[in-house]
N, C-alpha and C. Protein backbone atom coordinates (compact mmCIF):
# COMPACT_ATOMS: atom_id res chain seq x y z
N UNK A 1 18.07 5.25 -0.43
CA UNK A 1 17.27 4.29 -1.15
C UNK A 1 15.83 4.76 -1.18
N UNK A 2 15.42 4.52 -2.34
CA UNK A 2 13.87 4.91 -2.27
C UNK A 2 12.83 3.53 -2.40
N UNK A 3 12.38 3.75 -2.26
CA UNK A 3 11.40 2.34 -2.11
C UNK A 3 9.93 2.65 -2.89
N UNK A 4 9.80 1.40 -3.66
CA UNK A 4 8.05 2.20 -4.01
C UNK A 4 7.48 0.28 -4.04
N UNK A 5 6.79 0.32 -3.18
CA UNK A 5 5.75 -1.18 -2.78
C UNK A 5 4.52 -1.08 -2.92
N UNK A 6 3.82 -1.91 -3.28
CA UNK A 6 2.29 -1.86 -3.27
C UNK A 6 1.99 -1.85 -1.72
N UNK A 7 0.58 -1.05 -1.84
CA UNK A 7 0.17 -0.90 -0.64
C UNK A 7 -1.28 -1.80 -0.55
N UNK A 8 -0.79 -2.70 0.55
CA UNK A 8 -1.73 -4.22 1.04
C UNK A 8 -3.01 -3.97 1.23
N UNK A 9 -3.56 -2.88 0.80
CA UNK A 9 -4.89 -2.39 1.28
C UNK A 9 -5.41 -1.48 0.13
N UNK A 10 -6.87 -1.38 -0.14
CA UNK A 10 -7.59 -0.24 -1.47
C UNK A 10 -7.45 0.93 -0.64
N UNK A 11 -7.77 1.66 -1.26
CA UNK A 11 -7.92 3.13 -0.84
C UNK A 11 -9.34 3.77 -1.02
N UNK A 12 -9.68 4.52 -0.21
CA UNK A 12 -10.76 5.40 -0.90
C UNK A 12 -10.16 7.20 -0.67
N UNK A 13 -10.42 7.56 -2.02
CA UNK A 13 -10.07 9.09 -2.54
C UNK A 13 -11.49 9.30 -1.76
N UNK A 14 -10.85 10.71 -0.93
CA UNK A 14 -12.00 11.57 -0.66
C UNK A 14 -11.88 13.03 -1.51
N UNK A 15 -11.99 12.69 -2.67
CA UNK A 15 -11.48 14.09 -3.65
C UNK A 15 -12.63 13.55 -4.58
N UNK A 16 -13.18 14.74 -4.77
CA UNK A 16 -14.19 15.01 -5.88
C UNK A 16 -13.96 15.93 -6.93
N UNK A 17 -14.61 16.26 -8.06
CA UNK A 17 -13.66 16.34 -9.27
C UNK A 17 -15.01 16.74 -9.98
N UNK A 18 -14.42 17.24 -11.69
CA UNK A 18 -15.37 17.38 -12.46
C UNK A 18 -15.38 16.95 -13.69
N UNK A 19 -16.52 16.07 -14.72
CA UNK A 19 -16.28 15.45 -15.73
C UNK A 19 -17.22 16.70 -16.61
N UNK A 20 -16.38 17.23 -17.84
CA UNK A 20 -16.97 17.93 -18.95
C UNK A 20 -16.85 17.58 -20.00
N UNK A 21 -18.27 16.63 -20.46
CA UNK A 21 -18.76 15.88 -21.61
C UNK A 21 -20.09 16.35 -22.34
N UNK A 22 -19.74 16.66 -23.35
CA UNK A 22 -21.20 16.80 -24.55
C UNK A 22 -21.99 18.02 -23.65
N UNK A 23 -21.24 19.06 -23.14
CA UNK A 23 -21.46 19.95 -22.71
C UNK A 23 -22.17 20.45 -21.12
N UNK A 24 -21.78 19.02 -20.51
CA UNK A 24 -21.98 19.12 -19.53
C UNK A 24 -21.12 19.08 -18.33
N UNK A 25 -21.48 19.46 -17.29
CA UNK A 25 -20.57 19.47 -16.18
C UNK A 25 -20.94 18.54 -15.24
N UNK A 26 -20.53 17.16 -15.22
CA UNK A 26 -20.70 16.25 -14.11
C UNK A 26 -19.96 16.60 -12.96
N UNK A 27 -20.30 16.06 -11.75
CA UNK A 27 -19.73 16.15 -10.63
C UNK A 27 -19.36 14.86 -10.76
N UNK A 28 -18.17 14.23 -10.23
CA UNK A 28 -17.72 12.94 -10.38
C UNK A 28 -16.72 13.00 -8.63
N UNK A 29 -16.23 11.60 -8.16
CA UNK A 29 -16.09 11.25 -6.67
C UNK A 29 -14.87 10.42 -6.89
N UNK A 30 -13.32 10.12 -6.98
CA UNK A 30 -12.91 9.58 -6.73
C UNK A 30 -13.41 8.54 -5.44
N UNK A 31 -13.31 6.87 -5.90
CA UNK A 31 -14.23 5.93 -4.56
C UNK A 31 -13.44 4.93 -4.32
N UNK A 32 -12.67 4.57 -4.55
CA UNK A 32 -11.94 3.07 -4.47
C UNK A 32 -10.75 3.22 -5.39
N UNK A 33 -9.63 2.74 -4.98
CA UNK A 33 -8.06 2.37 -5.73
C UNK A 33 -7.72 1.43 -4.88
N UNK A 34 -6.74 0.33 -5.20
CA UNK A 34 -5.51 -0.03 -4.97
C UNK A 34 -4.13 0.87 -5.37
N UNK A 35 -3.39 0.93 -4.53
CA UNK A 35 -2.17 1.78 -5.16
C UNK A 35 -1.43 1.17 -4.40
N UNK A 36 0.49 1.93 -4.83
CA UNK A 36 1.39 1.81 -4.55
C UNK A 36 2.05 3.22 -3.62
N UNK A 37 2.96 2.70 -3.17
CA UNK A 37 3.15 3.57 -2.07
C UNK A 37 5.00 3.81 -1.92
N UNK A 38 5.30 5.47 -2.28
CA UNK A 38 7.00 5.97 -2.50
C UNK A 38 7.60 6.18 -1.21
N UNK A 39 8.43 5.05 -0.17
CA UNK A 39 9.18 5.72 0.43
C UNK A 39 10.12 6.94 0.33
N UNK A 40 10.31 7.82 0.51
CA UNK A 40 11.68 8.75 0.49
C UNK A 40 12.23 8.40 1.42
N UNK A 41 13.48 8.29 0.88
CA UNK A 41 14.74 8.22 2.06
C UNK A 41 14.06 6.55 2.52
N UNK A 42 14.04 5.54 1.83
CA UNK A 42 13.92 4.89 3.10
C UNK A 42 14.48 4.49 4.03
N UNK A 43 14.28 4.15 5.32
CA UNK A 43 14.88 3.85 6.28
C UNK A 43 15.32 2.07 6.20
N UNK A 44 16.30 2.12 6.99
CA UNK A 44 17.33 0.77 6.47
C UNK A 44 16.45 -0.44 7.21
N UNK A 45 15.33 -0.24 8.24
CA UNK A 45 15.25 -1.41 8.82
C UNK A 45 13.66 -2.09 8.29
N UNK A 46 13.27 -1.11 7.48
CA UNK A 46 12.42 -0.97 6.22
C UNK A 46 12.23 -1.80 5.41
N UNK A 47 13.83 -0.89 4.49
CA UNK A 47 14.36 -1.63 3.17
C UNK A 47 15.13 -3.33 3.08
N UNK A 48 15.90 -3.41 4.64
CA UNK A 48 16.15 -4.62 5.11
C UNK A 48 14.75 -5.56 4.97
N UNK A 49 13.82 -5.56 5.61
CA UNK A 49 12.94 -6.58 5.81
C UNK A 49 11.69 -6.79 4.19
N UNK A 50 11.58 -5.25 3.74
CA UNK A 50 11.45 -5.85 2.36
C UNK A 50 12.03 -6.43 1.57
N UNK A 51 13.31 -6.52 1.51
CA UNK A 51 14.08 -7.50 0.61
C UNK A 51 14.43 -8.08 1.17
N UNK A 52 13.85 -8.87 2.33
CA UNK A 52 14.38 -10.16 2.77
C UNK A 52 13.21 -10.95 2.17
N UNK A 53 11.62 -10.24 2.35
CA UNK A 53 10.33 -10.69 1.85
C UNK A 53 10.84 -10.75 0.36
N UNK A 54 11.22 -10.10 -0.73
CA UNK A 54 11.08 -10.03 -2.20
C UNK A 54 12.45 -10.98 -2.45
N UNK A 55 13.57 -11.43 -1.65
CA UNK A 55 14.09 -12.66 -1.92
C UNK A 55 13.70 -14.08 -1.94
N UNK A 56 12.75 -13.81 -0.70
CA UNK A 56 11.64 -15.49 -0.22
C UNK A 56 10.86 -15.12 -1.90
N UNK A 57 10.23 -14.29 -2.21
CA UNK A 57 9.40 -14.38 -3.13
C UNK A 57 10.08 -14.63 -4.53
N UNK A 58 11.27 -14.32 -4.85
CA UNK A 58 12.10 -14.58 -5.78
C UNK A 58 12.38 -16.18 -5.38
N UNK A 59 13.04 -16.91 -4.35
CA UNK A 59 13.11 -17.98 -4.18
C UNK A 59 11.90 -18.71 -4.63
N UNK A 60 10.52 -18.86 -4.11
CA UNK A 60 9.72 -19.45 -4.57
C UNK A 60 9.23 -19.37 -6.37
N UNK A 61 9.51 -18.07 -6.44
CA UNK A 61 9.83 -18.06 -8.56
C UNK A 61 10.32 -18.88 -8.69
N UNK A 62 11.46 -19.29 -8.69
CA UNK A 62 12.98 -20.08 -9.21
C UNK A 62 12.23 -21.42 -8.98
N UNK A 63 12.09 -21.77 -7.48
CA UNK A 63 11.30 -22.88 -7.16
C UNK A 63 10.44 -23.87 -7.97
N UNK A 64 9.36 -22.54 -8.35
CA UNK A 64 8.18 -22.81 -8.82
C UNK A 64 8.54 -23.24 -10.73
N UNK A 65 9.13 -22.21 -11.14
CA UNK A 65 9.87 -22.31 -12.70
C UNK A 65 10.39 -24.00 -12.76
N UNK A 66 11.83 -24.23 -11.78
CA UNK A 66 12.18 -25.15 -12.12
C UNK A 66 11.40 -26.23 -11.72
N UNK A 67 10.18 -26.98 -10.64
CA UNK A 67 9.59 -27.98 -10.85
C UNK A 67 8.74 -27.76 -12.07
N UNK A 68 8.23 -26.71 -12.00
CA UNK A 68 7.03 -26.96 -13.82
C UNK A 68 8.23 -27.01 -14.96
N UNK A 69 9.26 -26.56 -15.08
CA UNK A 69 9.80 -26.69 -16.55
C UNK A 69 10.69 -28.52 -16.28
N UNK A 70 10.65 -28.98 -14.84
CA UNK A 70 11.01 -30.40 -15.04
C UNK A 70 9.76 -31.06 -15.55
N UNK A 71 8.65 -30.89 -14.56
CA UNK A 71 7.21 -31.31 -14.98
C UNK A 71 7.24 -31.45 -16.86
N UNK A 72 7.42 -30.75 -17.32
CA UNK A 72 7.27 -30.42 -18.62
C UNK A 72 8.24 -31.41 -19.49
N UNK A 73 9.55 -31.18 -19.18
CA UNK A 73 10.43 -31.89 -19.66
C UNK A 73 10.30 -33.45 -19.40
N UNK A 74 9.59 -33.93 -18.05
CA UNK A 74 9.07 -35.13 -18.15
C UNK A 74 7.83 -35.47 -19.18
N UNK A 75 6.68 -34.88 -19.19
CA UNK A 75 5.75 -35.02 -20.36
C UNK A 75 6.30 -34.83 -21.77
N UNK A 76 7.05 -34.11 -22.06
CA UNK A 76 8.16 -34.23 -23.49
C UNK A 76 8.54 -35.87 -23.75
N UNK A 77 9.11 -36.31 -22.50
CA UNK A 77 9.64 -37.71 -22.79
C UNK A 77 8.71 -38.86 -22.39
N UNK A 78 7.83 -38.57 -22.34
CA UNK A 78 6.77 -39.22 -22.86
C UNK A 78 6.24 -40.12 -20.98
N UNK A 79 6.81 -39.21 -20.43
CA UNK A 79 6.46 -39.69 -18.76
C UNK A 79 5.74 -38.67 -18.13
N UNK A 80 4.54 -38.75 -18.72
CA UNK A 80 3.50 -38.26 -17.89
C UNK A 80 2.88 -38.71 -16.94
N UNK A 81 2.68 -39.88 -16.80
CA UNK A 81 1.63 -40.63 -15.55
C UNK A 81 2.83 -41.62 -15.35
N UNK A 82 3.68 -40.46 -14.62
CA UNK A 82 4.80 -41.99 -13.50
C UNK A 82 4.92 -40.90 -12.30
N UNK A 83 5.35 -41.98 -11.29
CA UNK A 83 5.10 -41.55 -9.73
C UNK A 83 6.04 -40.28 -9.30
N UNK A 84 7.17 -40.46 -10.44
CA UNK A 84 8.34 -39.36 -10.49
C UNK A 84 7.54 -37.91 -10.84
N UNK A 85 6.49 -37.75 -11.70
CA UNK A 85 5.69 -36.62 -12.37
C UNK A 85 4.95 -35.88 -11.16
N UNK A 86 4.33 -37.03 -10.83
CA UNK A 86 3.02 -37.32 -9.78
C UNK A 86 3.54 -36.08 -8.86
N UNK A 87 4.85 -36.46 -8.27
CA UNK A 87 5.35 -35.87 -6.94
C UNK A 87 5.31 -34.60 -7.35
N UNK A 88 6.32 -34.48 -8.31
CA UNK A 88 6.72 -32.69 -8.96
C UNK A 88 5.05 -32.04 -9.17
N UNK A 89 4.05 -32.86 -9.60
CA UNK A 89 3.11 -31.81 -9.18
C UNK A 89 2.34 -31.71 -7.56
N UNK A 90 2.79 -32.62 -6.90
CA UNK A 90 2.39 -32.48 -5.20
C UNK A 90 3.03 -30.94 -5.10
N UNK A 91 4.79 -31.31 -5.64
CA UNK A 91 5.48 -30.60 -5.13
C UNK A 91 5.24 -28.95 -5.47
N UNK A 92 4.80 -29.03 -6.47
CA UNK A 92 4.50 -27.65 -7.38
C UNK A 92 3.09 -26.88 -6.12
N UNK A 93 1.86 -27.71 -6.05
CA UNK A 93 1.07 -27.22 -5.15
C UNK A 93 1.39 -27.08 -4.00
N UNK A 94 1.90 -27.99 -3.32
CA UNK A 94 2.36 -27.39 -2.12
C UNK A 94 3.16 -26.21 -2.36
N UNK A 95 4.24 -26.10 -3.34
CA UNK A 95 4.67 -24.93 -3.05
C UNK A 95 4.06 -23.74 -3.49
N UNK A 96 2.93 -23.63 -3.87
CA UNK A 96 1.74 -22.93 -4.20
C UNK A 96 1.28 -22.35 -3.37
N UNK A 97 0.92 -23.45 -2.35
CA UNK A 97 0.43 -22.88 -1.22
C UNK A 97 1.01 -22.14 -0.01
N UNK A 98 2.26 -22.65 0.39
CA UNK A 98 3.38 -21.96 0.74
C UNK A 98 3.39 -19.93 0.47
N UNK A 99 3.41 -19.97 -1.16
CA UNK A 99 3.58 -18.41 -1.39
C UNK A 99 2.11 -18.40 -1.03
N UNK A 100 1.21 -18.29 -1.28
CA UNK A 100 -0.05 -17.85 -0.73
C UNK A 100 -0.26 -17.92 0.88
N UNK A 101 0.89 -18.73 1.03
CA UNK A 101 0.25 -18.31 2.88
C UNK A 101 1.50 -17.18 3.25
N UNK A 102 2.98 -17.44 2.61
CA UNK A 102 3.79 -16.05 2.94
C UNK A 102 2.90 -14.82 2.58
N UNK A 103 2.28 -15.05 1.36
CA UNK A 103 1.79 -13.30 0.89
C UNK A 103 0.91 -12.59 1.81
N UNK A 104 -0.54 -13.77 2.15
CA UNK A 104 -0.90 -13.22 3.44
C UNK A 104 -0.35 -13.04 4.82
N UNK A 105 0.84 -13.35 5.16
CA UNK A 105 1.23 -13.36 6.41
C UNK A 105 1.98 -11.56 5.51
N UNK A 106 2.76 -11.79 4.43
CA UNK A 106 3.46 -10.60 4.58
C UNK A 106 2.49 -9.26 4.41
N UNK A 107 1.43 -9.44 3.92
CA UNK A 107 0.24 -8.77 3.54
C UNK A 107 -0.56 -7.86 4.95
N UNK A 108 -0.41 -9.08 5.60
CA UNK A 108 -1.28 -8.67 7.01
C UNK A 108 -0.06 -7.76 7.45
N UNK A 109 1.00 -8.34 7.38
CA UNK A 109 2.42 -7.91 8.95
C UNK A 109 2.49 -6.09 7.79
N UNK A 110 2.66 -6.15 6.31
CA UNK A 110 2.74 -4.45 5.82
C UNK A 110 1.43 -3.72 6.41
N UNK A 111 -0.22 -4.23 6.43
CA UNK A 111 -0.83 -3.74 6.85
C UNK A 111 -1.06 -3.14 8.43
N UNK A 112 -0.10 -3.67 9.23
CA UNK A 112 -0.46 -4.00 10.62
C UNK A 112 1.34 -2.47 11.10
N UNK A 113 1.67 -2.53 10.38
CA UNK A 113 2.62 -1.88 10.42
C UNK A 113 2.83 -0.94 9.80
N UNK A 114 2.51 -1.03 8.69
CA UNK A 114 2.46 0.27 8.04
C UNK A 114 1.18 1.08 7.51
N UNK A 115 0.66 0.59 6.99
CA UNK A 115 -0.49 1.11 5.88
C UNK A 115 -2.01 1.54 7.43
N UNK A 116 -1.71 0.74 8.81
CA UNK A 116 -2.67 1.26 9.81
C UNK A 116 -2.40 2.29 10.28
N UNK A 117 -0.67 3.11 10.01
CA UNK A 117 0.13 3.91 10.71
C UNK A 117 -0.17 5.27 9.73
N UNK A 118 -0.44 4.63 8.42
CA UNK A 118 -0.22 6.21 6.95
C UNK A 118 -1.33 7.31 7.49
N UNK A 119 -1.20 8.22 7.12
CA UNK A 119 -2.25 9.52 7.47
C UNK A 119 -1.83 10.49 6.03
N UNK A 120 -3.18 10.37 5.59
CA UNK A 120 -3.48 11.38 4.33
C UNK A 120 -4.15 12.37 4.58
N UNK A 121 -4.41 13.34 4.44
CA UNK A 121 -5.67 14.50 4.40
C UNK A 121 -6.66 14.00 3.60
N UNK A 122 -6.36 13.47 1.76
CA UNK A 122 -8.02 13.20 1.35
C UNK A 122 -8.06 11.60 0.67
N UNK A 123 -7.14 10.82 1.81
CA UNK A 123 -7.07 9.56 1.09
C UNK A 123 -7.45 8.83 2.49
N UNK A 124 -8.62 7.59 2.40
CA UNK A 124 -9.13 7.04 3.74
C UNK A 124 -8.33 5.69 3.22
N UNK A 125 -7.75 5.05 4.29
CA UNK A 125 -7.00 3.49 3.97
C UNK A 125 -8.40 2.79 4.24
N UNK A 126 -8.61 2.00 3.78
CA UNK A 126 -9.81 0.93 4.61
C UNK A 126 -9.10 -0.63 4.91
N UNK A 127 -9.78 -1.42 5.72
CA UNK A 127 -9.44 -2.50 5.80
C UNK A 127 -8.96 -3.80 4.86
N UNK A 128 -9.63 -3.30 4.42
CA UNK A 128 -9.63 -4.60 2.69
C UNK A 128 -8.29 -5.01 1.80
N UNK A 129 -7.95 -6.21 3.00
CA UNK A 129 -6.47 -6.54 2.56
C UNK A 129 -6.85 -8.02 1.26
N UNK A 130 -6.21 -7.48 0.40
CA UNK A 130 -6.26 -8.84 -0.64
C UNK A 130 -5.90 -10.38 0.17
N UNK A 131 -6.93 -10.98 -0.34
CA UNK A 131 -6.45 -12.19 -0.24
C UNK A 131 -5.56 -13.16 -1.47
N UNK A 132 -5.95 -13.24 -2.30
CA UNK A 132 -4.96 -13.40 -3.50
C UNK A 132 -5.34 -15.01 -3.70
N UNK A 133 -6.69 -15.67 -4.06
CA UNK A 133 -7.39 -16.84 -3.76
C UNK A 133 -7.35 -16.99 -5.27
N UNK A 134 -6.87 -16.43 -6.51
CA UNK A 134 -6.21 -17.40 -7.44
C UNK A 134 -5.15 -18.12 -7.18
N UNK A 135 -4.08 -17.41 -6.35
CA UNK A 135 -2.89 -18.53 -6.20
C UNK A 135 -3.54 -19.92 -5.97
N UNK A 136 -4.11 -19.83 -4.38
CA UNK A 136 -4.69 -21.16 -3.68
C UNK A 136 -5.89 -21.95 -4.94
N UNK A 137 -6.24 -21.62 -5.43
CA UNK A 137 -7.76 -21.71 -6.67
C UNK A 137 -6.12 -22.52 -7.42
N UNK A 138 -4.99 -22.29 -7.92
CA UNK A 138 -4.32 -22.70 -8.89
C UNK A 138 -3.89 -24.16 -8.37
N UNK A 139 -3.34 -23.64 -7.01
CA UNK A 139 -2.74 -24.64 -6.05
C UNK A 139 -3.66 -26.05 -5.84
N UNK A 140 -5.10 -25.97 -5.25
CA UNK A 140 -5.88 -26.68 -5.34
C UNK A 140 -5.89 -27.44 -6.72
N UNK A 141 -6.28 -26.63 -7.88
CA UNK A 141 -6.12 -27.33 -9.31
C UNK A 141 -5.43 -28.73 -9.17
N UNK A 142 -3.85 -28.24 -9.26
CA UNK A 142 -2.63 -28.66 -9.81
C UNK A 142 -2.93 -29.77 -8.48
N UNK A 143 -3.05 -29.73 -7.14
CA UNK A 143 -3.51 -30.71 -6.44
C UNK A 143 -4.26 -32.02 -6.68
N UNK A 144 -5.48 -31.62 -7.18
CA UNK A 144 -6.38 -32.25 -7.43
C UNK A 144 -6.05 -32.81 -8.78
N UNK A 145 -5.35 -32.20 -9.71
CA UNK A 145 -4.45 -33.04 -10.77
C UNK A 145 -4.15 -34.19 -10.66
N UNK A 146 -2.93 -34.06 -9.60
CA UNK A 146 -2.04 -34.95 -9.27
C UNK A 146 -2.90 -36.10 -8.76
N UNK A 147 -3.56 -35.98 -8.29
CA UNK A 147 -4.33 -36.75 -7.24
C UNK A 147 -5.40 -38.10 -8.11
N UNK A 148 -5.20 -37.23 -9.62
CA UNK A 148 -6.50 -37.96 -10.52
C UNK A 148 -5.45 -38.80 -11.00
N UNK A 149 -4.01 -37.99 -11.68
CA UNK A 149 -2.97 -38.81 -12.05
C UNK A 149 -2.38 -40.25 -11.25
N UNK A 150 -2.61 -39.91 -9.95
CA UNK A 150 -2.42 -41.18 -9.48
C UNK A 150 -3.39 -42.19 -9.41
N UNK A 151 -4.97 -41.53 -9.46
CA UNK A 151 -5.64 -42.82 -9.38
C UNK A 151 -5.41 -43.42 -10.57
N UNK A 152 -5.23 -43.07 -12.18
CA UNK A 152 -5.02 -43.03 -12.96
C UNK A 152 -3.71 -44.18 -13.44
N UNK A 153 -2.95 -44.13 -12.41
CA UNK A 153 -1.41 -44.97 -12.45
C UNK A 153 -2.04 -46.32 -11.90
N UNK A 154 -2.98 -46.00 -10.70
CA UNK A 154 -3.33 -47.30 -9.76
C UNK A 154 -4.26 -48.03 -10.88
N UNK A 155 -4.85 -47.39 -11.61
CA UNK A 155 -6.09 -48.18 -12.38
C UNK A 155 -5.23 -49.14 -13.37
N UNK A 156 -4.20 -47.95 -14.56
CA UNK A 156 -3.30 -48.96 -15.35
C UNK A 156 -2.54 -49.96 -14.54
N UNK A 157 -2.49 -49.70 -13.32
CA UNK A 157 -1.32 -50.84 -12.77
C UNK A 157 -2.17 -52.20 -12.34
N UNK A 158 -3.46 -51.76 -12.08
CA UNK A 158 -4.49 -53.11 -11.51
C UNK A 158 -4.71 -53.60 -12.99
N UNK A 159 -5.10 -52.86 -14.06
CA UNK A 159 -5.39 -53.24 -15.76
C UNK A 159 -4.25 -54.54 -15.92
N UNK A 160 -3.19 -53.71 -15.66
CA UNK A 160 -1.80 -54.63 -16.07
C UNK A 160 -1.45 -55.82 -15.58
N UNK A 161 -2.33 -55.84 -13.62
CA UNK A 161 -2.18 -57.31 -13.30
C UNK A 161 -3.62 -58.05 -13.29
N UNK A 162 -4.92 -57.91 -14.53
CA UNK A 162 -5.68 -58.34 -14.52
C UNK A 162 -5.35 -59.51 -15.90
N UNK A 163 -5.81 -60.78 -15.57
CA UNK A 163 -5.57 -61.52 -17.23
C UNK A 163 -6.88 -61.00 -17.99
């Protein structure tokens, strides 16, 4: 099995290079990448625990798909602001937040294991593990949604028992 994963950390190229433009010869510095990274041969206890991670992450897809395409299919039928909606978007952020806290846990555990272990001749790993603070930035959103939607239910429902 070969394996090719992103690697949880930027890189800095220590390779320098030359740019020849409009007749000149720049010196130019490879300085910063994110990249991906080719097991050969991988080893089984490896390839085991990454696809146990890229099934959790496939699970939360499926997850995530089917509360927003119910979400949706409720606003189609014209039930947007009922307590049934309300939840599916609790439920949607929380599970938002969920993959954003697996990614950093799986993020840290590839860095801490692997990517502190790699040795290049002209490639330096540095510390700088993504945090990935659009997920949580989305999660919060869709939170704070829900949250307006219900005051929103409480207001029509006090409207409804005012004469």
């Amino acid at each position: 099995m070969q394996l090719h994963t992103a690697l949880p950390v930027k890189v800095d190229f220590l390779e320098t290079g030359n740019l020849y433009l409009n007749g000149q010869d720049i010196k130019v510095e490879l300085v910063e990448a994110s990249t991906r990274i080719h097991f050969f041969d991988t080893p089984n206890f490896i390839s085991k625990k990454v696809g146990i991670a890229l099934l959790f992450v496939v699970l939360f897809a499926i997850g995530l798909t089917w509360l927003f395409r119910t979400f949706i299919k409720n606003v189609k039928e014209g039930e947007t602001f009922t307590v049934k909606n309300i939840m599916l978007l609790q439920k949607l952020a929380y599970t938002l937040v969920a993959l954003w806290l697996f990614t950093l846990i799986y993020m840290r555990l590839a860095y801490y294991y692997i990517a502190k272990n790699l040795e290049f001749e002209h490639v330096l790993i540095t510390d700088e593990i993504p945090n990935y603070s659009g997920i949580l930035i989305a999660a919060l959103f869709i939170w704070v949604l829900a949250h307006i939607f219900i005051t929103g239910v409480r207001l029509q429902e006090d409207q409804d028992l005012t004469i």
